[in-house]
N, C-alpha and C. Protein backbone atom coordinates (compact mmCIF):
# COMPACT_ATOMS: atom_id res chain seq x y z
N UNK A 1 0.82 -1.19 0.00
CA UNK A 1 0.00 0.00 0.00
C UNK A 1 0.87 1.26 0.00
N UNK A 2 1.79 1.18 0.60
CA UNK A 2 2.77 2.51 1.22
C UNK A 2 3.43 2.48 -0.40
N UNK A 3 4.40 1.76 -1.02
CA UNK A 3 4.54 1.85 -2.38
C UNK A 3 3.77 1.95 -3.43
N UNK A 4 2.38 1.84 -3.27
CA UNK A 4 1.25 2.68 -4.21
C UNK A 4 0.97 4.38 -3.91
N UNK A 5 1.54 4.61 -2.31
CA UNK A 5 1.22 5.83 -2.43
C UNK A 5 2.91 6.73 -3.14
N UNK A 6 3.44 6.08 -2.63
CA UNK A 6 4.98 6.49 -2.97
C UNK A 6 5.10 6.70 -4.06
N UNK A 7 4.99 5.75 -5.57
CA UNK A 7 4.68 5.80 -6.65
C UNK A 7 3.65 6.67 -7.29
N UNK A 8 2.33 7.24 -6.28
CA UNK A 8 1.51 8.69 -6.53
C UNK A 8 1.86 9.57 -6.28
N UNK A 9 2.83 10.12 -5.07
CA UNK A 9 2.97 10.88 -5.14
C UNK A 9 3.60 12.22 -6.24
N UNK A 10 3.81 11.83 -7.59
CA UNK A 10 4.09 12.77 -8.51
C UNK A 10 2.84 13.36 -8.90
N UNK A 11 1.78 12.44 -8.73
CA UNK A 11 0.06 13.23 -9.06
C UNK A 11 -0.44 14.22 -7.46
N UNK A 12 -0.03 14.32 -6.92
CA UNK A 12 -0.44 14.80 -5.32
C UNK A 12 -0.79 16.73 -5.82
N UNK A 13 -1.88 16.96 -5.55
CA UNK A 13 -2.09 18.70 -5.56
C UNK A 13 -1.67 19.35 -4.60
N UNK A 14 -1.01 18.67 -3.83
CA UNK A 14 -0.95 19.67 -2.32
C UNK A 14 -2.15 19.85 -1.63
N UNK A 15 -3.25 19.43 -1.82
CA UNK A 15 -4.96 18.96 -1.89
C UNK A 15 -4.97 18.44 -1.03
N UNK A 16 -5.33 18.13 0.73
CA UNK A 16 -5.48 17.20 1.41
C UNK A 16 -5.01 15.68 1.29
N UNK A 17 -3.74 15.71 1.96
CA UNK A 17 -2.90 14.58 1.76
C UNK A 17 -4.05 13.91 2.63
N UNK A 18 -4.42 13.53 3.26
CA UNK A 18 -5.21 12.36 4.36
C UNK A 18 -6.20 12.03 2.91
N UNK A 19 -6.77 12.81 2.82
CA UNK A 19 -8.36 12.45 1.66
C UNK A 19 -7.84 11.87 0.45
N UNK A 20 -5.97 12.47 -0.06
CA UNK A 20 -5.76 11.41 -1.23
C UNK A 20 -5.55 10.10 -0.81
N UNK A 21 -4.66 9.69 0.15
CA UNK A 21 -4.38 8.89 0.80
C UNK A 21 -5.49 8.03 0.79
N UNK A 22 -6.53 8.29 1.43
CA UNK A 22 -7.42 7.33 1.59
C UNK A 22 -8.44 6.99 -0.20
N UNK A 23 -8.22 7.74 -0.73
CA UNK A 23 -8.81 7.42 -1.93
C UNK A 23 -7.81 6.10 -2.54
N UNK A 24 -6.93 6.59 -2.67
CA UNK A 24 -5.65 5.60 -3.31
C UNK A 24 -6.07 4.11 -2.22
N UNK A 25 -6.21 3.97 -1.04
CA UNK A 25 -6.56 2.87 -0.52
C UNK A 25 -7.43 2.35 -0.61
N UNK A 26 -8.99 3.42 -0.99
CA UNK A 26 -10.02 2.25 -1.35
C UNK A 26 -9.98 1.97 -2.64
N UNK A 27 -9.50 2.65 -3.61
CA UNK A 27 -9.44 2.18 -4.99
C UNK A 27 -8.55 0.79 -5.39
N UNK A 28 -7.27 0.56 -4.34
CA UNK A 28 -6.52 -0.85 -4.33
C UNK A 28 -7.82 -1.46 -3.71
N UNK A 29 -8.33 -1.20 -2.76
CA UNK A 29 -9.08 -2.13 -2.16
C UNK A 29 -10.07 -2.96 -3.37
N UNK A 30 -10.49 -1.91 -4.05
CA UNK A 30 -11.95 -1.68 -4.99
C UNK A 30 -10.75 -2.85 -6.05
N UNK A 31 -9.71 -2.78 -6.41
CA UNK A 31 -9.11 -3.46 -7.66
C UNK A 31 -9.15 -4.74 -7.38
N UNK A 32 -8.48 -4.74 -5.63
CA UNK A 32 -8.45 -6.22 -5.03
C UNK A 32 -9.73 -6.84 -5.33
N UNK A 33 -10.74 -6.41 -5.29
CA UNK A 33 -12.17 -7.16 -4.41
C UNK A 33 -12.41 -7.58 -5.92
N UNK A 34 -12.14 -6.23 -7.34
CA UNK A 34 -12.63 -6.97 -8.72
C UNK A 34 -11.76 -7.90 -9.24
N UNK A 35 -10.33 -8.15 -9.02
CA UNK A 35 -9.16 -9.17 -9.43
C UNK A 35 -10.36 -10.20 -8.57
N UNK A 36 -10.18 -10.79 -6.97
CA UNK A 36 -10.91 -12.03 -6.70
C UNK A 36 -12.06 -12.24 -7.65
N UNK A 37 -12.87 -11.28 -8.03
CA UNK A 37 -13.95 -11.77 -8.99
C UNK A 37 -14.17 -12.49 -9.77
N UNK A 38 -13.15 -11.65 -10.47
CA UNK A 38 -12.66 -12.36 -11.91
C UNK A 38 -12.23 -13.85 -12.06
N UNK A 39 -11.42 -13.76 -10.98
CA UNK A 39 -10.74 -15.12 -10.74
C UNK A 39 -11.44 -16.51 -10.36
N UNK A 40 -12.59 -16.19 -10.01
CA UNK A 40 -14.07 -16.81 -9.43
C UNK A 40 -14.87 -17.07 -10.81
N UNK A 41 -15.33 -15.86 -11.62
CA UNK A 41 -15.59 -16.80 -13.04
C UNK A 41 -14.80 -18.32 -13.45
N UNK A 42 -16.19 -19.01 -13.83
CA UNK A 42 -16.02 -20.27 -14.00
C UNK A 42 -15.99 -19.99 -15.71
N UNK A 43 -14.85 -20.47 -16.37
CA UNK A 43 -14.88 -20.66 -18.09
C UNK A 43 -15.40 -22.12 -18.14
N UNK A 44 -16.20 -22.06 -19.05
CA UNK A 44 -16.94 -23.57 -19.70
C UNK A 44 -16.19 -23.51 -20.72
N UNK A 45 -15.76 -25.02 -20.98
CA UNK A 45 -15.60 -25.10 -21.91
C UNK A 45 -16.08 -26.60 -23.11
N UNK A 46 -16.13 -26.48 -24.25
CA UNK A 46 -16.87 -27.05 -25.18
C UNK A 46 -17.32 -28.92 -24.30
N UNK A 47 -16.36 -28.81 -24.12
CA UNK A 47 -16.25 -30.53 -23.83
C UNK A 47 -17.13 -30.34 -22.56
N UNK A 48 -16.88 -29.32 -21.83
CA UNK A 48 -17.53 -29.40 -20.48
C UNK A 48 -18.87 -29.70 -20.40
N UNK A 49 -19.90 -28.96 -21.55
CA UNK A 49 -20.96 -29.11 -21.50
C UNK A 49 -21.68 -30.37 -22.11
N UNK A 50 -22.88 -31.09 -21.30
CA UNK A 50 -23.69 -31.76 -21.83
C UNK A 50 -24.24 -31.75 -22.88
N UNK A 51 -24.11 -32.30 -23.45
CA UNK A 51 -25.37 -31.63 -24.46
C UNK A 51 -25.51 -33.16 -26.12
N UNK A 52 -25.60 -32.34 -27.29
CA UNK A 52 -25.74 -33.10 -27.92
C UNK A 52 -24.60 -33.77 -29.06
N UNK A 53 -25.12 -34.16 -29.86
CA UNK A 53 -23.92 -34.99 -30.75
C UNK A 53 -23.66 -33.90 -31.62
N UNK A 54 -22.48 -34.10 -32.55
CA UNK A 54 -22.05 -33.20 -33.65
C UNK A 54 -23.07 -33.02 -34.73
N UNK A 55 -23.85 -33.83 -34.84
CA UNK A 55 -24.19 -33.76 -36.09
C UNK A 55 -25.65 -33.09 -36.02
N UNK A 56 -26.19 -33.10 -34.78
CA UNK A 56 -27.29 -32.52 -33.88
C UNK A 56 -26.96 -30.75 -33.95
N UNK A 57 -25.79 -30.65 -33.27
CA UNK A 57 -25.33 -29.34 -32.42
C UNK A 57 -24.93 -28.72 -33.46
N UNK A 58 -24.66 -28.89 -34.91
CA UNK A 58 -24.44 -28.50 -36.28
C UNK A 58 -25.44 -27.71 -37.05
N UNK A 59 -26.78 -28.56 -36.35
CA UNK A 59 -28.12 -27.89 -36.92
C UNK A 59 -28.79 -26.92 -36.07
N UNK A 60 -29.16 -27.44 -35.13
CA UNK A 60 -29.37 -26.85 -33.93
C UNK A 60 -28.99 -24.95 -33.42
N UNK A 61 -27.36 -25.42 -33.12
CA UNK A 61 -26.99 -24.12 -32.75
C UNK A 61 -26.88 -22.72 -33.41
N UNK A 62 -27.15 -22.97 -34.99
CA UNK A 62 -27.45 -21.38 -35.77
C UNK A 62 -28.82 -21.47 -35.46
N UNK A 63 -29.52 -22.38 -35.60
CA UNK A 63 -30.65 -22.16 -35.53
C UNK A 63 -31.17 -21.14 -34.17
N UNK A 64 -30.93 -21.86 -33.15
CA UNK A 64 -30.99 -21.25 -31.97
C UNK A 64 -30.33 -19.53 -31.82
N UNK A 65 -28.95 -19.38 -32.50
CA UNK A 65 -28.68 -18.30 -32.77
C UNK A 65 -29.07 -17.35 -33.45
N UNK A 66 -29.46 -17.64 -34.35
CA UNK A 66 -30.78 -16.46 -35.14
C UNK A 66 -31.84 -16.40 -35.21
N UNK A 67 -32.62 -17.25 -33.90
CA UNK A 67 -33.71 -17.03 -33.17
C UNK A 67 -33.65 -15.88 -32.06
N UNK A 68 -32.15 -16.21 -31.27
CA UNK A 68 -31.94 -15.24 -30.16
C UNK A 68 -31.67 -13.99 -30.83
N UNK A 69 -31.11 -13.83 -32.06
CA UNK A 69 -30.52 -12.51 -32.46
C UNK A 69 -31.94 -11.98 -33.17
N UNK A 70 -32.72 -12.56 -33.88
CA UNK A 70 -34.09 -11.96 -33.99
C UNK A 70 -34.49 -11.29 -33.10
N UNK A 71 -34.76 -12.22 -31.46
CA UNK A 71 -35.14 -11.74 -30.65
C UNK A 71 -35.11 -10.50 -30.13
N UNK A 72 -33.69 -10.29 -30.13
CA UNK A 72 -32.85 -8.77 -29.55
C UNK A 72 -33.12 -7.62 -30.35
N UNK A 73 -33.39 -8.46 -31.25
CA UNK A 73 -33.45 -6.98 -32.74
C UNK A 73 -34.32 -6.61 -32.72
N UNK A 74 -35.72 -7.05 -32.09
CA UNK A 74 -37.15 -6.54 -31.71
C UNK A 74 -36.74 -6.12 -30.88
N UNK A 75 -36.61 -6.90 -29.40
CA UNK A 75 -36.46 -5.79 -28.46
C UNK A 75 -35.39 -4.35 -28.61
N UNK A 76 -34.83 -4.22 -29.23
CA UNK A 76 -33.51 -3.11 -29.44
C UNK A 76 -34.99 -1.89 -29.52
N UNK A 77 -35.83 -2.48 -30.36
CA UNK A 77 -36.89 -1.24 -30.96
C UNK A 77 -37.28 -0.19 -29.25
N UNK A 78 -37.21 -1.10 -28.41
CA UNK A 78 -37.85 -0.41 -27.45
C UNK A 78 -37.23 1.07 -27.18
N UNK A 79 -35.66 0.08 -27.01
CA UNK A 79 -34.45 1.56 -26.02
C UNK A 79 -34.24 2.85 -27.48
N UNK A 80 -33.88 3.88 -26.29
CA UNK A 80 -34.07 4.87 -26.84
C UNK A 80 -32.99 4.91 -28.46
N UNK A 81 -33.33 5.79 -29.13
CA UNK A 81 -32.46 5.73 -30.27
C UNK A 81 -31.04 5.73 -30.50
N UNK A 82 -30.88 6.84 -29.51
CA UNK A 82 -29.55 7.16 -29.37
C UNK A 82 -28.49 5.58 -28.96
N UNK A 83 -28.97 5.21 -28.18
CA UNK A 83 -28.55 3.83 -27.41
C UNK A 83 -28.81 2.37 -28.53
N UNK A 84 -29.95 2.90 -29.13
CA UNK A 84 -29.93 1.48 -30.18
C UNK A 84 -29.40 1.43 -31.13
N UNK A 85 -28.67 2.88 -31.90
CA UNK A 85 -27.91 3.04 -32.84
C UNK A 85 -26.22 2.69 -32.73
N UNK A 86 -26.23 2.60 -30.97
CA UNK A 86 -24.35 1.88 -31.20
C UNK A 86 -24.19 0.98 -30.38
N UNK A 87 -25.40 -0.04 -30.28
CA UNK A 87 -25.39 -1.48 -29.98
C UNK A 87 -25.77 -2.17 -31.45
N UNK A 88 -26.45 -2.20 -32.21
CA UNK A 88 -26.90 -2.29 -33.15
C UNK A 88 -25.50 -2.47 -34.13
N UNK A 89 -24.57 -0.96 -34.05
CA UNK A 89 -23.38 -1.12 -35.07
C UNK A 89 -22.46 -1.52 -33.91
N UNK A 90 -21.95 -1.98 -32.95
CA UNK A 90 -21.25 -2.65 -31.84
C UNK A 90 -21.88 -4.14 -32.23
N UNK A 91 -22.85 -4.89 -31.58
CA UNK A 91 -23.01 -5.88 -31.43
C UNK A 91 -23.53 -6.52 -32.89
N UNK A 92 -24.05 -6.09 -33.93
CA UNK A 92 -25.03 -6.56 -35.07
C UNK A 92 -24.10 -6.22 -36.08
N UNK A 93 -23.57 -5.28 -36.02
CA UNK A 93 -22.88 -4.96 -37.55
C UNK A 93 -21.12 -5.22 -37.24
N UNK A 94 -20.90 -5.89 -36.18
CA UNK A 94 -19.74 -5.45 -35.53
C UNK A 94 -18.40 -4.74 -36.08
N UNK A 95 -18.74 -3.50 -35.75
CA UNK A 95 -18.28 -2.73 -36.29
C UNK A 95 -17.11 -2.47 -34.54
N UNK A 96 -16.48 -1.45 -35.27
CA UNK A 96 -15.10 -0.91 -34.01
C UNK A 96 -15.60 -0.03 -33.14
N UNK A 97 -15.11 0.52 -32.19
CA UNK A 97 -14.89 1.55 -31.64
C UNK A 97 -14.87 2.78 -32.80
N UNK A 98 -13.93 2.68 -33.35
CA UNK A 98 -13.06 3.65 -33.87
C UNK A 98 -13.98 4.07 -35.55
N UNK A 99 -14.83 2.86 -36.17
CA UNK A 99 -15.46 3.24 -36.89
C UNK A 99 -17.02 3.58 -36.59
N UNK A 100 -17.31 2.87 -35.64
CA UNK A 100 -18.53 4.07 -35.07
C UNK A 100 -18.30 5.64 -35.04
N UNK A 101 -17.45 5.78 -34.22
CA UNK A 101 -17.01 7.16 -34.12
C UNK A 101 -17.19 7.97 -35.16
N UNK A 102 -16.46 7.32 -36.25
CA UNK A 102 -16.25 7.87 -37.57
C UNK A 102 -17.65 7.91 -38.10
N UNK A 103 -18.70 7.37 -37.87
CA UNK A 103 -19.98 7.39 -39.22
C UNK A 103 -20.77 8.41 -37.99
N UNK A 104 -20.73 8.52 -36.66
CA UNK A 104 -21.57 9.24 -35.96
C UNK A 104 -20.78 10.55 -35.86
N UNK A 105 -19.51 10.39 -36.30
CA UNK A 105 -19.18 12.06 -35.95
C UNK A 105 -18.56 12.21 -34.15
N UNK A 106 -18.11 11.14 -33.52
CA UNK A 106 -18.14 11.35 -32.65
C UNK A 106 -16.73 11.21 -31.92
N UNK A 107 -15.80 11.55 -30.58
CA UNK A 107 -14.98 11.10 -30.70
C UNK A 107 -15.36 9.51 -29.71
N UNK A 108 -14.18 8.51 -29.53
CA UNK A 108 -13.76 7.43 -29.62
C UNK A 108 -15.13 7.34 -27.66
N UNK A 109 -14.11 8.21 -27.33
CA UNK A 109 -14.75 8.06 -25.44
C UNK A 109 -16.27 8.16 -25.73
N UNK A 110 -16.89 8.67 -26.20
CA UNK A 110 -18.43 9.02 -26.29
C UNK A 110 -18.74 7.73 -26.66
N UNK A 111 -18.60 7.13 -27.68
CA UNK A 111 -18.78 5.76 -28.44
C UNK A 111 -18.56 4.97 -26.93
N UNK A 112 -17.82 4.47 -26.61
CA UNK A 112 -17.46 3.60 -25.00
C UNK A 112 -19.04 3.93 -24.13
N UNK A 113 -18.83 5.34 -23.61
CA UNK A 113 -19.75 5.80 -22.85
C UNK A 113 -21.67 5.76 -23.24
N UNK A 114 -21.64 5.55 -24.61
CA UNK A 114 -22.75 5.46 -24.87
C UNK A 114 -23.41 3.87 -25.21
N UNK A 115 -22.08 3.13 -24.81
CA UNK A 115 -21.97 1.53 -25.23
C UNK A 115 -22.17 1.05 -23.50
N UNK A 116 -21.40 1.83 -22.88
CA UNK A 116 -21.88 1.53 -21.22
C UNK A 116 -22.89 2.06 -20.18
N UNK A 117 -23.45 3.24 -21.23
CA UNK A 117 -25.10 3.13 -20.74
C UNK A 117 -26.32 2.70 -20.99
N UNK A 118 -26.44 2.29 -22.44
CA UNK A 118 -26.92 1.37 -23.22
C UNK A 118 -26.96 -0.18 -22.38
N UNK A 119 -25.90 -0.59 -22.19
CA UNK A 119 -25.98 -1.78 -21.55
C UNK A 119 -26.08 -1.88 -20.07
N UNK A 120 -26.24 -0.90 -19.29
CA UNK A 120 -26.86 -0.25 -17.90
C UNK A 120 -28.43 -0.29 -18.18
N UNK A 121 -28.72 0.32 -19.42
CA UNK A 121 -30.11 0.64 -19.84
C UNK A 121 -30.82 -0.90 -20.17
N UNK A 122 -30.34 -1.46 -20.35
CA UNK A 122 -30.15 -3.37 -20.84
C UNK A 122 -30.84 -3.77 -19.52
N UNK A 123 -30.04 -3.53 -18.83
CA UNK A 123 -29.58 -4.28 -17.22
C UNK A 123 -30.92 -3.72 -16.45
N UNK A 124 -31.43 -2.56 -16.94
CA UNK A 124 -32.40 -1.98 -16.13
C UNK A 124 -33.86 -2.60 -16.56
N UNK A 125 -33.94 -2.73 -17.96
CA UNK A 125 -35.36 -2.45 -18.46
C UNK A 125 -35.82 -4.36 -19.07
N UNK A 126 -34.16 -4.57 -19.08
CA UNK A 126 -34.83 -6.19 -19.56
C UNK A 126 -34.46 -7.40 -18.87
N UNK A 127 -34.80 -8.23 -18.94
CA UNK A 127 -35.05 -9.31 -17.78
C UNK A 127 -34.26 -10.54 -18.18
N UNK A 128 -33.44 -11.76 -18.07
CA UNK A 128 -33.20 -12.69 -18.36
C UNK A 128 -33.66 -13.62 -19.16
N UNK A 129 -34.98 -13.58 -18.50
CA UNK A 129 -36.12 -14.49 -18.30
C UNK A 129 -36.96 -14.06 -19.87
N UNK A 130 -36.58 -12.72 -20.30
CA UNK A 130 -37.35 -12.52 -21.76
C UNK A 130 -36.59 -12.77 -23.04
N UNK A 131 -35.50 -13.31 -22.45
CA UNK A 131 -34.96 -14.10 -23.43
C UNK A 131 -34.77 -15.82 -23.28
């Protein structure tokens, strides 16, 4: 901890050393608690799962996939425009960062920010269970 602050101190304002101090400690804290997280995701992998034979899971799984992607593409109609226009070219057209930007006129951070409220807006309004 003492060598995270040591290593900040070239960012320090002269700003209440106690209040940076303690920011810099809950933010390691905040990194620690999301590293265990991460590390707690379980990866599946192909073999892991039950399921069916090759020649089954061949037919099957587009099928199933452009049922679910139908699905989304109705619901997209709901959220607001702004938000369905760079999930739509993010997730459907998969397009970049960097060329969204470019066809909306926008710079790069706005594109991110409008990709992480969009999917806040996701998290809020739609359910698991409606898919």
């Amino acid at each position: 901890m003492f060598l995270k602050i040591y290593y900040a101190l070239p960012q320090y304002s002269a700003q209440g050393f106690k209040t940076w101090m303690t920011r810099i400690a809950v933010n390691y804290a905040i990194d620690v608690k999301r590293k265990k997280q991460r590390q707690h995701e379980m990866i599946l992998e192909p073999d892991d799962l039950p399921g069916l034979s090759s020649s089954e899971e061949t037919v099957v799984t587009p099928l199933l996939r452009k049922e679910q992607r139908e699905l989304v593409k109705n619901r997209l109609h709901d959220m607001p425009a702004n938000y369905r226009k760079v999930i739509e070219a993010y997730y459907i057209a998969e397009k970049s960062y960097k060329q969204i930007a470019q066809e909306q006129q926008v710079e790069i951070k706005t594109v991110e920010t409008k990709l992480y409220r969009a999917r806040n807006w996701m998290k809020k309004h739609w359910k698991e269970d409606d898919f």
